[in-house]
Protein backbone atom coordinates (compact mmCIF):
# COMPACT_ATOMS: atom_id res chain seq x y z
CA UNK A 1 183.93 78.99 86.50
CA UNK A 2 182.62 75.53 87.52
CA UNK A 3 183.83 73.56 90.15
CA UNK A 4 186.50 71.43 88.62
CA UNK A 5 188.07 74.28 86.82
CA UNK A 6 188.15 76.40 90.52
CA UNK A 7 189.82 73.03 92.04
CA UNK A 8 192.58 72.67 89.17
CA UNK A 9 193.33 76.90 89.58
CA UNK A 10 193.20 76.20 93.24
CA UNK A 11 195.70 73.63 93.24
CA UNK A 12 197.79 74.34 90.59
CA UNK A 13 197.16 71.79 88.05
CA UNK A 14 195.74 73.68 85.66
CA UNK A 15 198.79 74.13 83.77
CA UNK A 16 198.77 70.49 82.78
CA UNK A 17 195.72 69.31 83.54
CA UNK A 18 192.44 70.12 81.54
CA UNK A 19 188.48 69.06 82.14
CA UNK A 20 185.48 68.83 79.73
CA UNK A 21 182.80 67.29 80.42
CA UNK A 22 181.43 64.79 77.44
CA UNK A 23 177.44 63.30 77.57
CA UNK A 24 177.92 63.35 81.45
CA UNK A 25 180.70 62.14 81.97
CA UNK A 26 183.90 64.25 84.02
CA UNK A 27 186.84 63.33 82.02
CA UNK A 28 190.22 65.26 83.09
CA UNK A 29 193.44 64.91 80.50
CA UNK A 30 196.58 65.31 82.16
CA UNK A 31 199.90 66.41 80.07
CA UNK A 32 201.88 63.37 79.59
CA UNK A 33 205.30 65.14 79.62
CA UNK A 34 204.81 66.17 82.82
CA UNK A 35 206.89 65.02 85.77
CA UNK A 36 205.44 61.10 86.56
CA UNK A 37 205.35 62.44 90.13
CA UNK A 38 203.25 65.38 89.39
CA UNK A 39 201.16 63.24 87.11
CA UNK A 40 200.74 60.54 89.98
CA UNK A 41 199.65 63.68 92.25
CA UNK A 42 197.13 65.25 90.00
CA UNK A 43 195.52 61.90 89.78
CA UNK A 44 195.26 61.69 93.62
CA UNK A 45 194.34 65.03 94.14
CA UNK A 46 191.48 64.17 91.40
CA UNK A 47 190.59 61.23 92.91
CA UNK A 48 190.20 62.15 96.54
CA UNK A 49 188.62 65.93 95.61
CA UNK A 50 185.72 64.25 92.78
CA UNK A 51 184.90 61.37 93.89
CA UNK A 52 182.36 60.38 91.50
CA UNK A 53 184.87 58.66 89.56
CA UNK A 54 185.99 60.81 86.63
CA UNK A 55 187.48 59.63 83.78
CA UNK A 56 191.51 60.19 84.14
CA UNK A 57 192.99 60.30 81.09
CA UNK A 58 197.28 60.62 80.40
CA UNK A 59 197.71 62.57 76.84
């Protein structure tokens, strides 16, 4: 496993948050049904834990 899918197992997001990785670019989906405060969270967690500004992206 790869980094971002060992932080999103780590913390729990993986159930509603995925990651790929497209020409380069980090780009995590998060589940838009979710909770808005666990969305909200997820994007923190991403934000703070990869820092070189991955692409966030609500489904």
């Amino acid at each position: 496993m790869n980094y971002e899918t060992n932080f999103l197992t780590n913390y729990g997001l993986h159930n509603y948050v995925s990651f790929s990785r497209t020409g380069g670019e980090k780009v995590f989906s998060i589940d838009g049904s979710e909770n808005p405060k666990m969305i909200e969270h997820a994007r923190h967690l991403i934000s703070e834990m990869c820092g070189d500004a991955p692409r966030i992206v609500i489904n």
